[in-house]
C-alpha atoms as a PDB file:
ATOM      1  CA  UNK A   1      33.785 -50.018  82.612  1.00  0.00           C
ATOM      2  CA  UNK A   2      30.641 -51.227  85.017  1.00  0.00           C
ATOM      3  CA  UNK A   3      28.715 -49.434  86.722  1.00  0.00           C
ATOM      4  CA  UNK A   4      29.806 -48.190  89.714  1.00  0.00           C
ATOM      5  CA  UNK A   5      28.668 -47.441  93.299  1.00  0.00           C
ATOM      6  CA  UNK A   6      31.180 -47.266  96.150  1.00  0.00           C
ATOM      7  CA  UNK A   7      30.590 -48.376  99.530  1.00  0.00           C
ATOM      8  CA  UNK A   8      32.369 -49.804 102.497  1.00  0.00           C
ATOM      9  CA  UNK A   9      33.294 -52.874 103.010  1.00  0.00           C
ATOM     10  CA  UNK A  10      31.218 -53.697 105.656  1.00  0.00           C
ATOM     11  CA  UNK A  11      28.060 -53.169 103.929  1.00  0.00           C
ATOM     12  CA  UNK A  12      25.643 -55.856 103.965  1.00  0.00           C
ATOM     13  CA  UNK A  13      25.238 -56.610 100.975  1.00  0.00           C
ATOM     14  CA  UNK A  14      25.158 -60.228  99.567  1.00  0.00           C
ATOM     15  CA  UNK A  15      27.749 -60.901  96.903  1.00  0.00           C
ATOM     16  CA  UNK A  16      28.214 -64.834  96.105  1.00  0.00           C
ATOM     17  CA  UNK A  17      31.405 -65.929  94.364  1.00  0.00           C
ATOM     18  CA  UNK A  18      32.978 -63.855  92.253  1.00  0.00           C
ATOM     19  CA  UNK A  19      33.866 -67.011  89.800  1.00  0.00           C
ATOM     20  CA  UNK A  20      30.407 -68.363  89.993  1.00  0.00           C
ATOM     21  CA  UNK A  21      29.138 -64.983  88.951  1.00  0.00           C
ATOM     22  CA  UNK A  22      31.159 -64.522  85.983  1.00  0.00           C
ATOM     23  CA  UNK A  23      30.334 -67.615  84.633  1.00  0.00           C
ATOM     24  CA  UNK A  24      26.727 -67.910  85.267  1.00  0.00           C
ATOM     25  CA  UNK A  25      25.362 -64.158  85.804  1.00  0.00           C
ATOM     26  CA  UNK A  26      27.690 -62.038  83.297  1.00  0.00           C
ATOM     27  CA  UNK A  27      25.586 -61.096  80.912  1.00  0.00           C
ATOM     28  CA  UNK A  28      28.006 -60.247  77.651  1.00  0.00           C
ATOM     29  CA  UNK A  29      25.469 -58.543  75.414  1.00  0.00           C
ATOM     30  CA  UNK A  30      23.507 -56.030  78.012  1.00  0.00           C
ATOM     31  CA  UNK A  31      27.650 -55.381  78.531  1.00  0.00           C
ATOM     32  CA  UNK A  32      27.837 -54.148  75.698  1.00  0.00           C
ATOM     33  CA  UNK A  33      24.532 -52.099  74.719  1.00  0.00           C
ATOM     34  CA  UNK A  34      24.678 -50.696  77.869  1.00  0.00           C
ATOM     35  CA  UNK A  35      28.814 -49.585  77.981  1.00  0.00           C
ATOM     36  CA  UNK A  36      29.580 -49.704  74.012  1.00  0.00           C
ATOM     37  CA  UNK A  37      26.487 -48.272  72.247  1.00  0.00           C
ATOM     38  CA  UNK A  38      28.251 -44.996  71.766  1.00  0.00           C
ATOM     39  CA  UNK A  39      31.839 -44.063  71.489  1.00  0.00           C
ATOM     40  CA  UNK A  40      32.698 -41.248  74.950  1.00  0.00           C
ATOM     41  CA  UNK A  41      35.667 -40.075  76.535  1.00  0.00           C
ATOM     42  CA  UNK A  42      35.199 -43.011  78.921  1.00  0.00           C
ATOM     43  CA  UNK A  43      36.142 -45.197  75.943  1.00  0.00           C
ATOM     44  CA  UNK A  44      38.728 -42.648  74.934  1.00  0.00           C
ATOM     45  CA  UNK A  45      40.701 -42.438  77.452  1.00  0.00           C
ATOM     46  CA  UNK A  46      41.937 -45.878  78.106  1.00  0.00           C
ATOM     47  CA  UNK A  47      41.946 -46.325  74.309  1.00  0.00           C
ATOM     48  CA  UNK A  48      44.300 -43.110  73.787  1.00  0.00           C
ATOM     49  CA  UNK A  49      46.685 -44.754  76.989  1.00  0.00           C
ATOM     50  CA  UNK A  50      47.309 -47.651  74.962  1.00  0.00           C
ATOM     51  CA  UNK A  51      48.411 -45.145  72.039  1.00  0.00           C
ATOM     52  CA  UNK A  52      50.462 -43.277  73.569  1.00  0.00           C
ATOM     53  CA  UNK A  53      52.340 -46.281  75.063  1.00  0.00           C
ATOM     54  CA  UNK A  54      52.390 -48.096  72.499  1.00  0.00           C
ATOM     55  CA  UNK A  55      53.441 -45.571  70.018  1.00  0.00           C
ATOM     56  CA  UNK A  56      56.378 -44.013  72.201  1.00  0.00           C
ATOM     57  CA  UNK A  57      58.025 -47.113  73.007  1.00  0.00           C
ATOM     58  CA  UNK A  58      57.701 -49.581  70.654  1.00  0.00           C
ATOM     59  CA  UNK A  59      58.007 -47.399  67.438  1.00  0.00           C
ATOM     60  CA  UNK A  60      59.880 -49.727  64.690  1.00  0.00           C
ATOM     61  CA  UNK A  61      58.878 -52.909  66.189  1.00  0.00           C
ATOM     62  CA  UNK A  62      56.295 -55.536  64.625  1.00  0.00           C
ATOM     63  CA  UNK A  63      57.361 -58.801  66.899  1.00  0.00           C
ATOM     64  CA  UNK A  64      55.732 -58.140  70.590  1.00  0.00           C
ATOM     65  CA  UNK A  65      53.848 -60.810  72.269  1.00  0.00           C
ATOM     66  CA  UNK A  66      50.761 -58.831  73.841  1.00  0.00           C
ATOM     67  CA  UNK A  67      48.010 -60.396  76.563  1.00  0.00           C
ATOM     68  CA  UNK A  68      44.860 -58.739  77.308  1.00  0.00           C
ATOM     69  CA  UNK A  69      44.063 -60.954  80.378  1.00  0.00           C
ATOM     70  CA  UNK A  70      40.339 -60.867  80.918  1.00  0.00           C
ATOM     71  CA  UNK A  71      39.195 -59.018  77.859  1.00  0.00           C
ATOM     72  CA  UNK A  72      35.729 -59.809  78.499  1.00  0.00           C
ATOM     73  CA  UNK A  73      33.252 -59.859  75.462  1.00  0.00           C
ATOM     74  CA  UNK A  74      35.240 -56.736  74.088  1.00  0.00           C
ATOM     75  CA  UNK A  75      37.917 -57.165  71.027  1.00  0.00           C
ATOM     76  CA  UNK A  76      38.580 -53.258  70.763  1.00  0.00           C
ATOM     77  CA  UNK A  77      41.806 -52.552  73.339  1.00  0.00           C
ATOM     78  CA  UNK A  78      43.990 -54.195  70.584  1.00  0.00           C
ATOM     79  CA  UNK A  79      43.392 -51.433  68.393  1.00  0.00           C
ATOM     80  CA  UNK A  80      46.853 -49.941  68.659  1.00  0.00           C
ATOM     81  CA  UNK A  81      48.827 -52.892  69.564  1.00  0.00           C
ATOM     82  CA  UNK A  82      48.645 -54.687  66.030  1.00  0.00           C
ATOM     83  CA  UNK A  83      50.639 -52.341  63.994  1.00  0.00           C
ATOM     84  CA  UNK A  84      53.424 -53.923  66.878  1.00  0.00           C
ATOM     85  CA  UNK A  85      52.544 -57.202  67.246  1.00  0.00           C
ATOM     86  CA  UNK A  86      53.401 -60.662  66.311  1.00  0.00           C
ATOM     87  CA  UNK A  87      50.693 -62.152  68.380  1.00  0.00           C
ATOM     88  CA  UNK A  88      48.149 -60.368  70.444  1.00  0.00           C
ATOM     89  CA  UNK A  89      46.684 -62.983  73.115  1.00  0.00           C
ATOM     90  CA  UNK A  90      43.059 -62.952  74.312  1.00  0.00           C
ATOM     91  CA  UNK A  91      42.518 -64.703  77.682  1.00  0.00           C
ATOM     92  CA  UNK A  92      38.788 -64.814  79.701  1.00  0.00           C
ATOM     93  CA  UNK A  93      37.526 -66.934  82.458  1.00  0.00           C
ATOM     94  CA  UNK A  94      33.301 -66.660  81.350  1.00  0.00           C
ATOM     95  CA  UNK A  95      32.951 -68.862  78.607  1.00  0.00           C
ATOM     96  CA  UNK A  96      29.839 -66.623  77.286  1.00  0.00           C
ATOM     97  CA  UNK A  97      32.419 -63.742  77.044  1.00  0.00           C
ATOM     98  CA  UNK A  98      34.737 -65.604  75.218  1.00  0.00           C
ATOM     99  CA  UNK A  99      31.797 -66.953  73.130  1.00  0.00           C
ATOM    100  CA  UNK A 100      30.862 -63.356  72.042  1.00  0.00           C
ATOM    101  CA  UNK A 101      34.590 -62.402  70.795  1.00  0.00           C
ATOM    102  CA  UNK A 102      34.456 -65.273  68.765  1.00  0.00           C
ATOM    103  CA  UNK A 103      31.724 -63.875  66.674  1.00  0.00           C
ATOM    104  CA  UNK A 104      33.585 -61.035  66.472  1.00  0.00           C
ATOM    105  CA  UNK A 105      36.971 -62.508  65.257  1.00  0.00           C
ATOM    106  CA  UNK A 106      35.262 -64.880  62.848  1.00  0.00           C
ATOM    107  CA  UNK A 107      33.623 -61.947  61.389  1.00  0.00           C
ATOM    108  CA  UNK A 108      30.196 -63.338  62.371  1.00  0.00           C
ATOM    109  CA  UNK A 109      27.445 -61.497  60.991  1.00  0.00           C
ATOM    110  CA  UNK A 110      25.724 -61.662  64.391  1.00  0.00           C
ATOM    111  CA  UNK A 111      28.682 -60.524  66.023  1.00  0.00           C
ATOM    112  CA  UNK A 112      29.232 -57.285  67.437  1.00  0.00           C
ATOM    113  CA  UNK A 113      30.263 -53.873  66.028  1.00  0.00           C
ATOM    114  CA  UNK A 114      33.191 -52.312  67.703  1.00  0.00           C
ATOM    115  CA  UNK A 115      34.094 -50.097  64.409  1.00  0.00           C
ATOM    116  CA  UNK A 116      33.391 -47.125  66.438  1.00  0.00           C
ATOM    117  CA  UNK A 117      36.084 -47.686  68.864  1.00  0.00           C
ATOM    118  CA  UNK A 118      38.751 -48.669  65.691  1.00  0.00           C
ATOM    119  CA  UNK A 119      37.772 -45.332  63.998  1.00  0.00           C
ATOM    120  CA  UNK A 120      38.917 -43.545  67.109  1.00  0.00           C
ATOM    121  CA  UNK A 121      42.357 -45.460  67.139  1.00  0.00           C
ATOM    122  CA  UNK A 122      43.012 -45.149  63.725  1.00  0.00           C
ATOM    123  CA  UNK A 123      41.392 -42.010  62.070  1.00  0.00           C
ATOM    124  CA  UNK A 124      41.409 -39.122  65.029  1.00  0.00           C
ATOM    125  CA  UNK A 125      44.589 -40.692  66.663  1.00  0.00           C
ATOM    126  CA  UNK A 126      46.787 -41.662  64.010  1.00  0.00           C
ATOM    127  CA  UNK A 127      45.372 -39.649  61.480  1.00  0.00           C
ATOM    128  CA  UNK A 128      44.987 -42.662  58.875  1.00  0.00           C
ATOM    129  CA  UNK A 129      42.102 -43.111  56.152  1.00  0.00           C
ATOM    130  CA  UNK A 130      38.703 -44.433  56.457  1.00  0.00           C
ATOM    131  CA  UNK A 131      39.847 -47.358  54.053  1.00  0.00           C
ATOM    132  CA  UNK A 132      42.436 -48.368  56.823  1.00  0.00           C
ATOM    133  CA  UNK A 133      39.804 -48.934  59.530  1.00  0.00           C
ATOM    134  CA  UNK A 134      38.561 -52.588  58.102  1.00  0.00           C
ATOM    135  CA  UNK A 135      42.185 -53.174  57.522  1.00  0.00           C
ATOM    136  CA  UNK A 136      43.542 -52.605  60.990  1.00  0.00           C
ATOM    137  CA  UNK A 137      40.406 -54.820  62.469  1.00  0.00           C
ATOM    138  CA  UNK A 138      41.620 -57.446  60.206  1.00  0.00           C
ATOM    139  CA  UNK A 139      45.140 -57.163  61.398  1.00  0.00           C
ATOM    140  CA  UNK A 140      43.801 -57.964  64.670  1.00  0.00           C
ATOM    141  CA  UNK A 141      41.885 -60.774  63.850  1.00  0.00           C
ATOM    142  CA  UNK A 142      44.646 -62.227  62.031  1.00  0.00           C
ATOM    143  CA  UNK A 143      47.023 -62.004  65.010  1.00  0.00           C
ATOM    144  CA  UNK A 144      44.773 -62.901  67.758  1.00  0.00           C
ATOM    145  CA  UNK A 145      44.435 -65.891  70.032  1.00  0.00           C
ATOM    146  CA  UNK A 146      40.940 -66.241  72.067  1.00  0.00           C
ATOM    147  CA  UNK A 147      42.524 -68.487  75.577  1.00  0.00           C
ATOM    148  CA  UNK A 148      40.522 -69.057  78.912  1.00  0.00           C
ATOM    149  CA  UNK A 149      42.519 -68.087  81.936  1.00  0.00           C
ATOM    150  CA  UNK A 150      41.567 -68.322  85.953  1.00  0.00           C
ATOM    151  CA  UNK A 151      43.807 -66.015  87.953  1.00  0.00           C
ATOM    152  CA  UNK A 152      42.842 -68.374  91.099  1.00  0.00           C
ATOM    153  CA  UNK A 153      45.110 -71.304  89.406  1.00  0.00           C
ATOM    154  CA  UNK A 154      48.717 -71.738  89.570  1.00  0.00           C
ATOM    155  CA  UNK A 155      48.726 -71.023  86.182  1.00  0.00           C
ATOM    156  CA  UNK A 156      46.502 -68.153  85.163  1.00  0.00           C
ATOM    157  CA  UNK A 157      46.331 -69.102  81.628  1.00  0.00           C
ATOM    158  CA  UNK A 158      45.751 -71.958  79.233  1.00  0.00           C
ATOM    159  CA  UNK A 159      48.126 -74.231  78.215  1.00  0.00           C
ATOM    160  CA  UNK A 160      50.938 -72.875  76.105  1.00  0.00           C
ATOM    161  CA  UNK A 161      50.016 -69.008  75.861  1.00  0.00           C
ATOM    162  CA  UNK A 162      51.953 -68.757  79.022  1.00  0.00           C
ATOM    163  CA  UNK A 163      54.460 -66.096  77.981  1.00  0.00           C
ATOM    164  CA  UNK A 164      56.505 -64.344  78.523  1.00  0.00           C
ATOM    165  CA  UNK A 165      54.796 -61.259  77.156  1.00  0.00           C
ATOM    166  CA  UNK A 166      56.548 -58.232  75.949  1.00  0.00           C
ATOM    167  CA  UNK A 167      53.027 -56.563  77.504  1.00  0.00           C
ATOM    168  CA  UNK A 168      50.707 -57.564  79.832  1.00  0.00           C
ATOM    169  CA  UNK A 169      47.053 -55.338  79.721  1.00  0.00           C
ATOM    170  CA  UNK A 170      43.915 -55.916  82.218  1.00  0.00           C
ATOM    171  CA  UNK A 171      41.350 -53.817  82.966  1.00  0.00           C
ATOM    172  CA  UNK A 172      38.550 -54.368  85.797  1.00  0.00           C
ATOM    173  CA  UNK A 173      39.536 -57.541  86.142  1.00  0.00           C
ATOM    174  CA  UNK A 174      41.259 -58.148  88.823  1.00  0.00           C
ATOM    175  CA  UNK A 175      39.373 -56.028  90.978  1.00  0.00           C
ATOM    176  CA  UNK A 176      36.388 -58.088  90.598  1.00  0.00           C
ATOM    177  CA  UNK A 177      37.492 -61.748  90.437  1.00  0.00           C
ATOM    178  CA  UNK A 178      39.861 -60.884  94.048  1.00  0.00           C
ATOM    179  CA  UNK A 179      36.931 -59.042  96.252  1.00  0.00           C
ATOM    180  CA  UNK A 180      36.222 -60.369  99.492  1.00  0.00           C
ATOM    181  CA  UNK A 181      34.108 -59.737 102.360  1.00  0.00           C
ATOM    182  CA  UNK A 182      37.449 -59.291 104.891  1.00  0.00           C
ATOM    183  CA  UNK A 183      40.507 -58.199 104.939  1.00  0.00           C
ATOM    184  CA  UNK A 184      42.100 -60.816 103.139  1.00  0.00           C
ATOM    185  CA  UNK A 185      41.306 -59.498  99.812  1.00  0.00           C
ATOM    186  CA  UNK A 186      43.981 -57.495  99.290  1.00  0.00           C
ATOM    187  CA  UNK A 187      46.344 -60.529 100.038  1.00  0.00           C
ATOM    188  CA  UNK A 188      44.780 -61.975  97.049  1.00  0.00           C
ATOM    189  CA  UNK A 189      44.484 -59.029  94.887  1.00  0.00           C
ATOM    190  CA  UNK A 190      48.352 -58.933  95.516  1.00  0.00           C
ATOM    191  CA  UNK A 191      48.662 -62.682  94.878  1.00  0.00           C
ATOM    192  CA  UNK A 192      47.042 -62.230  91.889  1.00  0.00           C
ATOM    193  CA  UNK A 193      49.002 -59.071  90.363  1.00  0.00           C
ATOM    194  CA  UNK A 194      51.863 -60.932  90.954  1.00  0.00           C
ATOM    195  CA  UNK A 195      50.881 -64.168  88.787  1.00  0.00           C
ATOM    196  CA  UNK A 196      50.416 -61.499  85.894  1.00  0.00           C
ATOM    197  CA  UNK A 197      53.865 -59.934  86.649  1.00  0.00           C
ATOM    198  CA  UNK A 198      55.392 -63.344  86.109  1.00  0.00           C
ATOM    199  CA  UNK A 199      53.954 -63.578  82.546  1.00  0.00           C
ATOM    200  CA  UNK A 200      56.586 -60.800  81.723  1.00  0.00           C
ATOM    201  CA  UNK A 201      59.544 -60.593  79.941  1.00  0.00           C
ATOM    202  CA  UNK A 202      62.227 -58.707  81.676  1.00  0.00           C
ATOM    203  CA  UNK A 203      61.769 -55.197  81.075  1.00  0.00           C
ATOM    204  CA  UNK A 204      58.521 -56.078  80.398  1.00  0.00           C
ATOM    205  CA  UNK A 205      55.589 -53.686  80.730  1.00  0.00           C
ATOM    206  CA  UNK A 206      52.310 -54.372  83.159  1.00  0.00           C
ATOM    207  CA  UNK A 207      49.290 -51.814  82.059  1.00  0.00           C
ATOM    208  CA  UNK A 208      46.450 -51.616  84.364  1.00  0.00           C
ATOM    209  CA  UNK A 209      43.029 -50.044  84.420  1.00  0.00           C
ATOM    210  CA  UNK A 210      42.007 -50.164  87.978  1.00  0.00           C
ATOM    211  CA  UNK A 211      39.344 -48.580  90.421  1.00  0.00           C
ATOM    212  CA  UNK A 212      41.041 -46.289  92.200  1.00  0.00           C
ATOM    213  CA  UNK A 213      39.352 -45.470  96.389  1.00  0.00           C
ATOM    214  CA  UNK A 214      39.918 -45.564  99.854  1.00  0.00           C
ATOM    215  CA  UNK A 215      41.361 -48.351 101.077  1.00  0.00           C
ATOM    216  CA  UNK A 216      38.304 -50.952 102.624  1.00  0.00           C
ATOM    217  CA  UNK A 217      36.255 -49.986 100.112  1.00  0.00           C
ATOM    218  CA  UNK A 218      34.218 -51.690  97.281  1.00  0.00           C
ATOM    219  CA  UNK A 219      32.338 -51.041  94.115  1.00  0.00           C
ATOM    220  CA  UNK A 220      28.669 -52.108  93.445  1.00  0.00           C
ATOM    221  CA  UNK A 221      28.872 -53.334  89.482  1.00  0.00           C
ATOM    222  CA  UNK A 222      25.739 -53.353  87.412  1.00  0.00           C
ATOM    223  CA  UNK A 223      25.267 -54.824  84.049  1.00  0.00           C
ATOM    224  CA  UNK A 224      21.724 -54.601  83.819  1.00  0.00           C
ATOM    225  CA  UNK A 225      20.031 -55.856  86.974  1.00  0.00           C
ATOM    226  CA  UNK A 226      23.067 -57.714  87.614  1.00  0.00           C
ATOM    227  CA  UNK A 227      25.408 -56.772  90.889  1.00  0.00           C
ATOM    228  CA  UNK A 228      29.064 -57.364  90.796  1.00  0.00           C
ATOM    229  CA  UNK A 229      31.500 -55.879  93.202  1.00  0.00           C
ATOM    230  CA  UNK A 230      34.366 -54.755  92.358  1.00  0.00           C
ATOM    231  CA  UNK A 231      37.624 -53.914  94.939  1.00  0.00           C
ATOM    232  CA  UNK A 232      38.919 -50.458  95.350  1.00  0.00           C
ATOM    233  CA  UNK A 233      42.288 -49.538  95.355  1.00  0.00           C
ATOM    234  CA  UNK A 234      44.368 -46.476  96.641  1.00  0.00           C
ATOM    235  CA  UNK A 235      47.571 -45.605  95.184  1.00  0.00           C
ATOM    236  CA  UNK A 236      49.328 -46.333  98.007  1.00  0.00           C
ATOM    237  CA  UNK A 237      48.494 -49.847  98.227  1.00  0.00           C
ATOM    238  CA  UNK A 238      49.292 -50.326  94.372  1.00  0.00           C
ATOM    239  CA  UNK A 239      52.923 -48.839  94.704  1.00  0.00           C
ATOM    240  CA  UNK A 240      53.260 -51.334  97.451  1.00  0.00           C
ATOM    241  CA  UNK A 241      51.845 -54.486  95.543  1.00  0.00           C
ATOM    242  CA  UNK A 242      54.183 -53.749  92.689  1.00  0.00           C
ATOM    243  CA  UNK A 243      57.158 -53.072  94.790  1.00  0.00           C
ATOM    244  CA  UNK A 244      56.999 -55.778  97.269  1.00  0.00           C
ATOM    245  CA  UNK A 245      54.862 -58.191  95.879  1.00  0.00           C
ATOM    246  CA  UNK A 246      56.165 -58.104  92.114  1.00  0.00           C
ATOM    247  CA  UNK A 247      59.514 -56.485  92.269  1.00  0.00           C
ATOM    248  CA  UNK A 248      59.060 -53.576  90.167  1.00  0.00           C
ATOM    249  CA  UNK A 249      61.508 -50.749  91.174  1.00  0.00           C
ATOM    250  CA  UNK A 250      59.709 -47.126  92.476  1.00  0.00           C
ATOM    251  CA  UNK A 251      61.185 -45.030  89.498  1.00  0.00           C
ATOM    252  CA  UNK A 252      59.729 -47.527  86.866  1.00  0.00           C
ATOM    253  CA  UNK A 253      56.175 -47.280  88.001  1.00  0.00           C
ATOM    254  CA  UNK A 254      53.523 -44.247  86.678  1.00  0.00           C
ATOM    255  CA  UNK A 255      50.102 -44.001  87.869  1.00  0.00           C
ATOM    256  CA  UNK A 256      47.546 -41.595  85.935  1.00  0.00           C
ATOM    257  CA  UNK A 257      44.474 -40.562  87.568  1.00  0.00           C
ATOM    258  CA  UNK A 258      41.407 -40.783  85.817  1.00  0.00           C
ATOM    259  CA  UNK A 259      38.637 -38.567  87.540  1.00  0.00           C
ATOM    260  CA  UNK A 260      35.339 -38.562  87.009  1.00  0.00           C
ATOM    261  CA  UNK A 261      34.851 -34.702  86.757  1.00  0.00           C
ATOM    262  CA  UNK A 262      37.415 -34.259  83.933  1.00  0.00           C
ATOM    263  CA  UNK A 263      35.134 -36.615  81.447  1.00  0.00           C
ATOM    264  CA  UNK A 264      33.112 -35.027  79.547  1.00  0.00           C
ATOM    265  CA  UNK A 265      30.801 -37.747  78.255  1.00  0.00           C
ATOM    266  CA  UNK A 266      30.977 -40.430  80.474  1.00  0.00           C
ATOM    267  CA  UNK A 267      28.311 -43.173  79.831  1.00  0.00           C
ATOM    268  CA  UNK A 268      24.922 -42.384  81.751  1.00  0.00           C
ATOM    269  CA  UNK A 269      25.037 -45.330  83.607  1.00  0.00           C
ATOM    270  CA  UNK A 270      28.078 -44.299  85.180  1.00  0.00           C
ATOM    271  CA  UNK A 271      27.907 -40.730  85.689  1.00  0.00           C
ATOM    272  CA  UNK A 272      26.419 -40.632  88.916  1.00  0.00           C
ATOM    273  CA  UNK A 273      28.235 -42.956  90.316  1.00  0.00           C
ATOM    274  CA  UNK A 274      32.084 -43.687  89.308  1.00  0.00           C
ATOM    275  CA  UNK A 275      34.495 -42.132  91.057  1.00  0.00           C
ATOM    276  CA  UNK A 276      37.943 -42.321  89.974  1.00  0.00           C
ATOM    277  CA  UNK A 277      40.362 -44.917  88.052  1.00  0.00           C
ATOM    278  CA  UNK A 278      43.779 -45.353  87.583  1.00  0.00           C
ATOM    279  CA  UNK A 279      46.057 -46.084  84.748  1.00  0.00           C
ATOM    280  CA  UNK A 280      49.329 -48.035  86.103  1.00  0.00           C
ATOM    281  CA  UNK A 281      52.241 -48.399  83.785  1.00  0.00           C
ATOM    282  CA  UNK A 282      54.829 -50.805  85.153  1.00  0.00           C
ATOM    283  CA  UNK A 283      57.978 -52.082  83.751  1.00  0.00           C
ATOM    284  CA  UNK A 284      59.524 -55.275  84.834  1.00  0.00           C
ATOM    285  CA  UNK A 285      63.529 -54.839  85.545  1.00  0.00           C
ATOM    286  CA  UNK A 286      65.864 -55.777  82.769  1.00  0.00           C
ATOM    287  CA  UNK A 287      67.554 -59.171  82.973  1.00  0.00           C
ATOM    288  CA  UNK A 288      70.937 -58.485  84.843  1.00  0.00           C
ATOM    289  CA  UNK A 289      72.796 -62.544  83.799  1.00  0.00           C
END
């Protein structure tokens, strides 16, 4: 959801903390004129993931405890988790972010519009009424919790939204916050996947949105004339984090490609540029006592 320039590691660009940037240089607005002003199949697809999921394995239920961890300024992703949900958890680290979906959830009329994204959800993918569009951004608002999290703490999250979760979500997040300038960012990035992973409830589900390149590789973000970088990551290396590092089993992990070539509309900011993602689907093993 940045914009995105690959390039190796050992490129010399300067890049200064990745927490310091976040919370100082993030800027949540030009975020979202720049990556939200129109609805494309870059929104789409991530947006018709989480329908899909949702809808095939949790049809019936209305009690799951859901996290987006590091939702950014952006109260959208939810769209198909309410009609499931008992509580739908909202964790970021920039306080400006979290500022932003504040507006949003109190219904501030300087807030921002993500209507756009809800019509998708609930008109062309469930094939509801215009009339249920309001309703279903209400439902979120009514379920939500806005949290600050810091996936460099023992504890990722605030004080009593801890879990478990029935779901776990996070897109570009990790990615960014775990970059380094060595080798020792994947040892992090691994660290890191596994805090989330702990959040679960046994057979518990992790859903990721995650750049997917050559391993050594990194991302140049821009939001506006802001850089970010964000880490790459190869399939390989993700099987291997949630095997070994979280304990998911082989057989109960999925990983969807995303390519750049089959989107027909991606934002313009991006098309030169992105490369591929991948959508991970985990589930945590079932309790065996």
């Amino acid at each position: 959801q940045f914009h995105l320039q690959q390039q190796q590691m050992s490129s010399p660009a300067k890049v200064s903390s990745p927490q310091s940037d976040c919370n100082s240089e993030f800027d949540p607005w030009t975020y979202i004129e720049e990556y939200y002003g129109s609805l494309t199949s870059w929104h789409r697809s991530p947006l018709k993931h989480l329908h899909e999921f949702f809808t095939s394995h949790f049809n019936g239920r209305t009690d799951l405890k859901f996290l987006n961890f590091g939702c950014g300024p952006v109260v959208a992703f939810e769209a198909s988790v309410a009609p499931f949900a008992q509580q739908i958890v909202l964790a970021e680290y920039a306080e400006q972010n979290r500022t932003v979906a504040k507006l949003w959830l109190d219904r501030a009329t300087n807030g921002p519009d993500f209507t756009a994204l809800y019509k998708y959800v609930v008109q062309e993918l469930e094939g509801k009424g215009p009339e249920e569009v309001a309703k279903r951004q209400d439902d979120v608002r009514a379920l939500a919790t806005l949290c600050r999290c810091d996936i460099f703490q023992e504890t990722p999250i605030e004080k009593g939204h801890e879990g478990p979760y029935d779901v776990i979500y996070t897109a570009s997040t990790l990615e960014v916050a775990c970059v380094k300038e060595d080798s020792a960012h994947l040892e992090e990035y691994g660290t890191a996947v596994s805090k989330l992973s702990a959040m679960l409830k046994p057979g518990g589900w992790l859903l990721m949105n995650v750049s997917m390149g050559e391993a050594g590789t990194v991302n140049v973000c821009h939001v506006g004339q802001t850089r970010f970088v964000e880490l790459n990551i190869s399939v390989e290396e993700m099987y291997a984090i949630l095997q070994q590092r979280c304990g998911f089993e082989r057989e109960s992990i999925t990983v969807i490609p995303q390519t750049a070539d089959k989107m027909d509309a991606i934002p313009i900011l991006l098309q030169e540029h992105i490369d591929e993602m991948m959508y991970v689907i985990a589930q945590r093993k079932q309790s065996t006592a």
